[in-house]
N, C-alpha and C. Protein backbone atom coordinates (compact mmCIF):
# COMPACT_ATOMS: atom_id res chain seq x y z
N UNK A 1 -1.06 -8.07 15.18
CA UNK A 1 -1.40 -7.43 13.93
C UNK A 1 -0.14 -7.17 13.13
N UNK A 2 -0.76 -7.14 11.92
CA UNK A 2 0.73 -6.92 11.17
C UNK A 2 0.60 -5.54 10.21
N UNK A 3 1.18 -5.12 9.46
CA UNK A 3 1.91 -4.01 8.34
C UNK A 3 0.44 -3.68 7.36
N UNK A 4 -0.27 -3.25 7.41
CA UNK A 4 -1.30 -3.13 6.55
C UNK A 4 -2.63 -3.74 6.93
N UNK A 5 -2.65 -4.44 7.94
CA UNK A 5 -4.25 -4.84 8.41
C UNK A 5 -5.21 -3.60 8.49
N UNK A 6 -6.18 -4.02 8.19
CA UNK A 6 -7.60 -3.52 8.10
C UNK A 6 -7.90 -3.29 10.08
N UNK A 7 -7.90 -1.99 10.29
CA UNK A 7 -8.33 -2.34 11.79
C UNK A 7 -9.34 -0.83 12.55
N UNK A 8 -10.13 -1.21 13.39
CA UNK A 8 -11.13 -0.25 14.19
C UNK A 8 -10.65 0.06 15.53
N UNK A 9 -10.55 1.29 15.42
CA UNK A 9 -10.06 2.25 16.68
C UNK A 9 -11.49 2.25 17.33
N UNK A 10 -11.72 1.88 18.74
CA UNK A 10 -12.62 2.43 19.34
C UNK A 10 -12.32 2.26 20.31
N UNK A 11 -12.65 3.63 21.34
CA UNK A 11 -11.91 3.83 22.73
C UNK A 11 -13.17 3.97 24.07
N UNK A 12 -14.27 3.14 23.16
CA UNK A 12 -15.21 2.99 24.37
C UNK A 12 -15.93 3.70 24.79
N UNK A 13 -15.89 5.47 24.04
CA UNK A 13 -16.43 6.68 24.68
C UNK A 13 -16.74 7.43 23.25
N UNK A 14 -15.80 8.37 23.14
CA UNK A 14 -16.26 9.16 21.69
C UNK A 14 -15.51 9.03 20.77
N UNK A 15 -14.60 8.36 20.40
CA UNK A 15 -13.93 8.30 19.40
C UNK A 15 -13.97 6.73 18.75
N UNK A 16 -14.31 6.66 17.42
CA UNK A 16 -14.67 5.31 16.69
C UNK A 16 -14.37 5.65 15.61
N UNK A 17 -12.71 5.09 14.96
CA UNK A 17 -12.54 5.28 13.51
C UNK A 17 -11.70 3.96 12.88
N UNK A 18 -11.99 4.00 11.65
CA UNK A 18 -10.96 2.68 10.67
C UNK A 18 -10.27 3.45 10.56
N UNK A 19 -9.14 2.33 9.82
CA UNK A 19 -8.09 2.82 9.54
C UNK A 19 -6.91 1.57 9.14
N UNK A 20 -5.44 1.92 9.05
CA UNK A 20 -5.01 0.92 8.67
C UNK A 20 -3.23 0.43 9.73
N UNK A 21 -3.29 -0.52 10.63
CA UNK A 21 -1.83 -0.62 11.06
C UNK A 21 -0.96 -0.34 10.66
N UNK A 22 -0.14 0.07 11.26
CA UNK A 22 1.32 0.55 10.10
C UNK A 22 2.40 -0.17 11.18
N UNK A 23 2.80 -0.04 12.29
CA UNK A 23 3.64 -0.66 13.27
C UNK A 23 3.35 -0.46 14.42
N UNK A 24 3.96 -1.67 15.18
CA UNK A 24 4.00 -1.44 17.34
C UNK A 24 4.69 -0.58 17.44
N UNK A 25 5.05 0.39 18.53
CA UNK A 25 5.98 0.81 19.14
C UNK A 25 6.27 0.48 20.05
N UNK A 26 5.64 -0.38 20.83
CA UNK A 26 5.64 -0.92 22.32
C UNK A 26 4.90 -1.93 22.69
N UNK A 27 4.96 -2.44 23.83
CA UNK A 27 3.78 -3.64 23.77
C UNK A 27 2.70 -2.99 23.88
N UNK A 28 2.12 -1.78 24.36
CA UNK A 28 0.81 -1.21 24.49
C UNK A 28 0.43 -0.27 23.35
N UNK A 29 1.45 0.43 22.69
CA UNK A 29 1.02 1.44 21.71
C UNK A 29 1.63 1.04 20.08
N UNK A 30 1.10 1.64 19.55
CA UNK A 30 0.65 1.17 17.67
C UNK A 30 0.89 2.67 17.03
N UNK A 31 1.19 2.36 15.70
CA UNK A 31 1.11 3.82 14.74
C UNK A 31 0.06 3.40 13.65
N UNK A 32 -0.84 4.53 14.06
CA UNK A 32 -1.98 3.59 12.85
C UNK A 32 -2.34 4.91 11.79
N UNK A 33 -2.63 4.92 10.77
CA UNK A 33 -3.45 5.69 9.53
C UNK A 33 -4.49 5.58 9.28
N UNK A 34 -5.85 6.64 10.33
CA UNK A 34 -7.02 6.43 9.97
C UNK A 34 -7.48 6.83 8.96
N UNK A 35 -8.07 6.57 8.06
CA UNK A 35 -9.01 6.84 6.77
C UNK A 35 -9.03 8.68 6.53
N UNK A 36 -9.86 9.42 7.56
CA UNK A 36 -9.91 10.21 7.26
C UNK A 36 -8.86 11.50 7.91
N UNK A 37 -7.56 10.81 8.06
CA UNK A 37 -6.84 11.78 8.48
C UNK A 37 -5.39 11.88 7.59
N UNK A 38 -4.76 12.88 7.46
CA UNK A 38 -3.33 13.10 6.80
C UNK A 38 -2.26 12.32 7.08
N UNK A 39 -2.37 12.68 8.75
CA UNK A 39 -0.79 12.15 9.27
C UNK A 39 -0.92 10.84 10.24
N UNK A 40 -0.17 10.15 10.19
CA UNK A 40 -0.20 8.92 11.60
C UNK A 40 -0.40 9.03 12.64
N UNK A 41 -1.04 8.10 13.47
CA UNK A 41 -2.16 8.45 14.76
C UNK A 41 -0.91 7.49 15.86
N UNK A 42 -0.94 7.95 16.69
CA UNK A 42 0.13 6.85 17.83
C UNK A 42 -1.45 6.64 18.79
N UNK A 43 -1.65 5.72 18.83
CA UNK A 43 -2.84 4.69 19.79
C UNK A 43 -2.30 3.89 20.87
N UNK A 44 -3.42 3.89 21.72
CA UNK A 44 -3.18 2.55 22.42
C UNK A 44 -3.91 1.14 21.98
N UNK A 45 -2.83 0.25 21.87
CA UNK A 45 -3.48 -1.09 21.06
C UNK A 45 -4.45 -1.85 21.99
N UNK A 46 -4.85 -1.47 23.54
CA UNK A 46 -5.92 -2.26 23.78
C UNK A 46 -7.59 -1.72 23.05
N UNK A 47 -7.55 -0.65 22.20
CA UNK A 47 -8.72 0.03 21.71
C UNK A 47 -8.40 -0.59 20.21
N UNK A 48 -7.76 -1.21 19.64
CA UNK A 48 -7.56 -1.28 18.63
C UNK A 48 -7.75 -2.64 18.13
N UNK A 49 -9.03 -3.07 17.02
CA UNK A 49 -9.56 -4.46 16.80
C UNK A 49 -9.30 -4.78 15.50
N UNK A 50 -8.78 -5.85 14.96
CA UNK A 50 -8.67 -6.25 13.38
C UNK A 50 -9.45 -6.69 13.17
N UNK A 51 -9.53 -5.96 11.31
CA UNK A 51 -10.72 -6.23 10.83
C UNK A 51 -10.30 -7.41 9.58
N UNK A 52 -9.50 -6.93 9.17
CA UNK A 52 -9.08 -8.15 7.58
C UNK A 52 -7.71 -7.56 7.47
N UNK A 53 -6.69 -8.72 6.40
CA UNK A 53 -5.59 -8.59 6.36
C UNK A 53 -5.56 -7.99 5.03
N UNK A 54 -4.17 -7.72 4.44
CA UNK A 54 -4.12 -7.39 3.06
C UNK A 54 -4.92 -8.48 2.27
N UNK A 55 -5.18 -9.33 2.27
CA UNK A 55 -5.11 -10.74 1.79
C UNK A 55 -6.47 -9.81 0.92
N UNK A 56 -7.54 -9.15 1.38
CA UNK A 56 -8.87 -9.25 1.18
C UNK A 56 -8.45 -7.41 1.35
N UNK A 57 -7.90 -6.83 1.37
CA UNK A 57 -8.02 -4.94 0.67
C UNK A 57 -8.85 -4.69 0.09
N UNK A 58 -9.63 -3.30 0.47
CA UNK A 58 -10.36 -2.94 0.22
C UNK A 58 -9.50 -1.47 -0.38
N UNK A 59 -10.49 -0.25 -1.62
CA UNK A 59 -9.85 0.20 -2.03
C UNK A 59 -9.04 1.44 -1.21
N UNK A 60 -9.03 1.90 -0.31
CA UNK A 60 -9.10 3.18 0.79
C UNK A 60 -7.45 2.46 1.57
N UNK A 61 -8.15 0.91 1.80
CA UNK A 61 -6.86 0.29 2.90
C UNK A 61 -5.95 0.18 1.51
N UNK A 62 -5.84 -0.22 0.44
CA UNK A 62 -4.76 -1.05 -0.44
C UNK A 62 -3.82 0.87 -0.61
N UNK A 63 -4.64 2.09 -1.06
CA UNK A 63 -4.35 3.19 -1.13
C UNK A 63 -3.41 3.59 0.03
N UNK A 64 -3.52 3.59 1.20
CA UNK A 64 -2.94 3.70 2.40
C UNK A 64 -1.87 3.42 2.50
N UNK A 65 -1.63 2.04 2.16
CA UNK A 65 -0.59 0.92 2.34
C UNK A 65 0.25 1.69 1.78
N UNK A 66 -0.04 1.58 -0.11
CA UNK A 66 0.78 2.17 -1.32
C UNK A 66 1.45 3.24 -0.68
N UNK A 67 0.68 4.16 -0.21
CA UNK A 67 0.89 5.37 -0.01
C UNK A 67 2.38 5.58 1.06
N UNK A 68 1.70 4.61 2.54
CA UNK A 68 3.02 4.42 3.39
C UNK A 68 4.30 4.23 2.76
N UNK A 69 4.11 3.18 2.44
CA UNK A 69 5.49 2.66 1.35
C UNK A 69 6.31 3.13 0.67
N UNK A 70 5.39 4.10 -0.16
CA UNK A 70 5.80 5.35 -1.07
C UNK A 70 6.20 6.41 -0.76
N UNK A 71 5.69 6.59 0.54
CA UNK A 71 6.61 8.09 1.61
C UNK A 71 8.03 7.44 1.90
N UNK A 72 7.83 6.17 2.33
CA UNK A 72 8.86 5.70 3.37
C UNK A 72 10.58 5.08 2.26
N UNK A 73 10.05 4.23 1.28
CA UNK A 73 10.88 4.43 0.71
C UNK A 73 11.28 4.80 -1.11
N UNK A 74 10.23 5.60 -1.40
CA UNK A 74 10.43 6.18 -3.01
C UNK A 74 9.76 7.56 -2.96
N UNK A 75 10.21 8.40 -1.98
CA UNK A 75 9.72 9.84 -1.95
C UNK A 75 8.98 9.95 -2.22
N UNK A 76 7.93 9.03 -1.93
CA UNK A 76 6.50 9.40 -1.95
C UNK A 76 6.01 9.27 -3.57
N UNK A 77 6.56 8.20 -4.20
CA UNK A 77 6.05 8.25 -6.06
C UNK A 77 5.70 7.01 -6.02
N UNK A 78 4.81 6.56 -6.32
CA UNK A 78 4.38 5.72 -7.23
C UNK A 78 3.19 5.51 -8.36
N UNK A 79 3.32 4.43 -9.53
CA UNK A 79 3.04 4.58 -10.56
C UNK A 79 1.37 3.83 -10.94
N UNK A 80 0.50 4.50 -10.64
CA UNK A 80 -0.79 3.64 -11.24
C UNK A 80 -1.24 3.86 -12.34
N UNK A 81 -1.15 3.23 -13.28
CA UNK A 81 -2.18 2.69 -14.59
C UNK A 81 -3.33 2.03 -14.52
N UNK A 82 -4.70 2.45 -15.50
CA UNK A 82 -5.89 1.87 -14.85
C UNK A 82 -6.34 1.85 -16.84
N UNK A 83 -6.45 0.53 -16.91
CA UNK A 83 -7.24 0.11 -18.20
C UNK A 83 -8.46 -0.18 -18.67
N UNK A 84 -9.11 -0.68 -19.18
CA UNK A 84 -10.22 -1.30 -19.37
C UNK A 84 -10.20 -2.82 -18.68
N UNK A 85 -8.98 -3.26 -18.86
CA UNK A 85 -9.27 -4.51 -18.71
C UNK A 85 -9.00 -4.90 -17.57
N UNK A 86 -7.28 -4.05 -16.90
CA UNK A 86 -6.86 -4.69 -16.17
C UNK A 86 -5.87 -3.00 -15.08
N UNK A 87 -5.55 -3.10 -14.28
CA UNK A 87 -4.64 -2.06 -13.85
C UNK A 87 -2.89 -2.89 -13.38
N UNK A 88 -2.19 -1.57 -13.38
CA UNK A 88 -0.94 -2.00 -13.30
C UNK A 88 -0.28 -1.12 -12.30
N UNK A 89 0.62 -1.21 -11.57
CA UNK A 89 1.24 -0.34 -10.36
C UNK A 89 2.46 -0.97 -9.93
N UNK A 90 3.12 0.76 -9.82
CA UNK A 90 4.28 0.02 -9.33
C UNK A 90 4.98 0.92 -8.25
N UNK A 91 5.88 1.12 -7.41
CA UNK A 91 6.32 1.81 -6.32
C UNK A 91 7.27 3.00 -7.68
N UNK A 92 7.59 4.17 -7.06
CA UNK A 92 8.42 4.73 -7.91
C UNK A 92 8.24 5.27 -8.87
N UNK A 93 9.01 6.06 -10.04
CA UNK A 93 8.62 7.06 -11.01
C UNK A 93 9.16 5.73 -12.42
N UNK A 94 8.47 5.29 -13.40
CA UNK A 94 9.41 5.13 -14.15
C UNK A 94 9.70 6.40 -14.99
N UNK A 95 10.52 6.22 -15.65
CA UNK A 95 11.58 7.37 -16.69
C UNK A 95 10.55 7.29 -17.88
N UNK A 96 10.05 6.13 -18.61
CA UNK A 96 9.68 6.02 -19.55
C UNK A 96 8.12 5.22 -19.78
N UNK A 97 6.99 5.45 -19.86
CA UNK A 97 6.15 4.06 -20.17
C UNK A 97 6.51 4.02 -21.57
N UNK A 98 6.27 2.63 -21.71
CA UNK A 98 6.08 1.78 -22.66
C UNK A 98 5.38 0.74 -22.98
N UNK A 99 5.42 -0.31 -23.77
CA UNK A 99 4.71 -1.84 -23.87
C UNK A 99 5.50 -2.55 -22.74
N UNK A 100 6.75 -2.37 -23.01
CA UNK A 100 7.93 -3.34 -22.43
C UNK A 100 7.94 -2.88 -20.81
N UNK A 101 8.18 -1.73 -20.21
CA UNK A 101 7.82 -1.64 -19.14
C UNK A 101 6.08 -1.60 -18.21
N UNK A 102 5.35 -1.44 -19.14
CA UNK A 102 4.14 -1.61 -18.69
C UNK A 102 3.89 -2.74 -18.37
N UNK A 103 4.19 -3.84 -19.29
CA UNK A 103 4.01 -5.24 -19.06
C UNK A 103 4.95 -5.80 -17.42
N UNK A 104 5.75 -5.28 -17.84
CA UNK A 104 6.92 -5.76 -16.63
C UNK A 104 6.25 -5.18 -14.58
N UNK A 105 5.04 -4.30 -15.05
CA UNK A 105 4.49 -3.73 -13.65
C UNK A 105 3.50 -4.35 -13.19
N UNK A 106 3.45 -4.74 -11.46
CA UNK A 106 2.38 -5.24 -10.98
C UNK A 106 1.28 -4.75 -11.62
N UNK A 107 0.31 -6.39 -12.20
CA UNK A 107 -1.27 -6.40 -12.39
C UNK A 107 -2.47 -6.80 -11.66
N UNK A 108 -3.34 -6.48 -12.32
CA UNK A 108 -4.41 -6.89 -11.14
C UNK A 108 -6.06 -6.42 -12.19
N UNK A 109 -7.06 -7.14 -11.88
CA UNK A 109 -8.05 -6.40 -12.42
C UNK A 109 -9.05 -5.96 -11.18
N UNK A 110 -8.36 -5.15 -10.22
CA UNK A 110 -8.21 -4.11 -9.69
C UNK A 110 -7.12 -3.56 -8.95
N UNK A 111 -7.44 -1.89 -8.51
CA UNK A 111 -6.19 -1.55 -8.25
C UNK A 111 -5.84 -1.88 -7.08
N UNK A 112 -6.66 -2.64 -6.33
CA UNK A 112 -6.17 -3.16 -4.87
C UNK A 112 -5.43 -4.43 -5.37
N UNK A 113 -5.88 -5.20 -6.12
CA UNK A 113 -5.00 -6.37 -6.69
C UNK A 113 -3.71 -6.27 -7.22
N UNK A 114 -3.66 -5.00 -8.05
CA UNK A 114 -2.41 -4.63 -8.60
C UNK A 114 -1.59 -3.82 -7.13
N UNK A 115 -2.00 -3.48 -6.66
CA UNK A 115 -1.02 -2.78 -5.31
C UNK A 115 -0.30 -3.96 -4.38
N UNK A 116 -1.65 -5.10 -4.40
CA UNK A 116 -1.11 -6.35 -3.76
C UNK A 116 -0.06 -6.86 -4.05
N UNK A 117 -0.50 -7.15 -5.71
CA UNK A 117 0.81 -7.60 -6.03
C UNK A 117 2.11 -7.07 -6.47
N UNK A 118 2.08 -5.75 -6.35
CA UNK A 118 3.40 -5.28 -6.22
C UNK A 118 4.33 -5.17 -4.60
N UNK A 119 2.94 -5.40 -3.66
CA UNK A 119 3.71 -4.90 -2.31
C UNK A 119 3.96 -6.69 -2.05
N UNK A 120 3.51 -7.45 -2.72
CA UNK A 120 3.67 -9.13 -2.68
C UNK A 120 5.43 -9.33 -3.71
N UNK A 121 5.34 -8.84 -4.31
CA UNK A 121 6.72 -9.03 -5.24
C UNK A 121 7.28 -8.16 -5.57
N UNK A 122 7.54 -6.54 -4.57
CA UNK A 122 8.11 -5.76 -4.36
C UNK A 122 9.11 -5.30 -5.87
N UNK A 123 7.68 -4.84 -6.43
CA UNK A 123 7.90 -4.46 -7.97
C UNK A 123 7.98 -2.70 -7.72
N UNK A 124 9.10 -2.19 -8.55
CA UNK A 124 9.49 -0.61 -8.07
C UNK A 124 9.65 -0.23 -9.37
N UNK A 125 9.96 0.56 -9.67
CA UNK A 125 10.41 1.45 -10.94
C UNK A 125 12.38 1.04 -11.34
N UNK A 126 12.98 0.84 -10.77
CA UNK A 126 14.00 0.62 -10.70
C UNK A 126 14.12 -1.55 -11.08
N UNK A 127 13.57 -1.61 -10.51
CA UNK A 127 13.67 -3.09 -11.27
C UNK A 127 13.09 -3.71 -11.99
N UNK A 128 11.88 -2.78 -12.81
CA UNK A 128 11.39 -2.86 -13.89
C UNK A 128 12.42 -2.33 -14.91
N UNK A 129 13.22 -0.90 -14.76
CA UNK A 129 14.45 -0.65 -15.75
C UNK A 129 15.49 -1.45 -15.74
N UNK A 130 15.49 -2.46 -14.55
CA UNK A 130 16.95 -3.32 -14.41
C UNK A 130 16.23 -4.41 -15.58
N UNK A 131 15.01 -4.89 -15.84
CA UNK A 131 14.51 -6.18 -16.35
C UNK A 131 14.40 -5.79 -17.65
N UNK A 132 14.02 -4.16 -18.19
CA UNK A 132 14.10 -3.82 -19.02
C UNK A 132 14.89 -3.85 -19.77
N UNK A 133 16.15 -3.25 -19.54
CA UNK A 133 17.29 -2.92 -19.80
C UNK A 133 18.38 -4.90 -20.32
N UNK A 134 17.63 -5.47 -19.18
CA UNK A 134 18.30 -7.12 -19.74
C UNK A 134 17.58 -7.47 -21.35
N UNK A 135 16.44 -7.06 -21.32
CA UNK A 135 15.59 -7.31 -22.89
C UNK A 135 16.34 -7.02 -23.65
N UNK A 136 16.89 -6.08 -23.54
CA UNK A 136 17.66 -5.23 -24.75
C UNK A 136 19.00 -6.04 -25.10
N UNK A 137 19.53 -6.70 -24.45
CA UNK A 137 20.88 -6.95 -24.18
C UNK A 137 21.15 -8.54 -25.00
């Protein structure tokens, strides 16, 4: 399994939850983020079954992901815009919206699409002002 798969905890007895991979720690144990909990779960990976990859996110798993990412490396900020037509997202705070930086942020006509493709082309707030900032120049 990899960084964001779609996957089902079930331990055969009373406990049965989704949730989303985050990393191994070992060959037997996993850190996973079930749906309805705050903090990261340490499992054992023989209870643990994949369900779908990022490829196919759903809105709860694409949220998750963002979210990991966004603790781990942009203090926990990032930027969603949601339009009529289309949504936009990006890791990070920008300083400013605009036309020019709005355009420059992962899209999608949804926000699992737009999360995709920012965690696909590792679009942040910081290199939207670096691309920005070349416009000007």
């Amino acid at each position: 399994m990899r960084f964001g798969d779609r996957i089902l905890y079930d331990d055969g007895e009373t406990y049965k939850e989704i949730g989303v991979f985050i990393q191994d720690i070992n060959s037997k144990e996993a850190i996973v983020k079930f749906d309805n909990s705050k903090e990261k779960s340490i499992v054992q990976k023989k209870y643990v079954t994949f369900i779908r990859d990022m490829k196919e996110m759903d809105l709860v798993q694409a949220i998750t992901v963002a979210d990991y990412i966004s603790k781990e490396k942009y203090d926990g900020h990032y930027t969603l815009l949601a339009f009529t037509s289309e949504c936009r997202f990006c890791f990070g705070t920008l300083d400013k919206i605009s036309y020019n930086t709005t355009s420059l942020m992962a899209k999608g006509k949804t926000i699992e699409e737009a999360i995709a493709n920012a965690i696909k082309n590792n679009i942040d707030s910081d290199s939207i002002s670096n691309k920005e900032d070349r416009m000007y120049k």
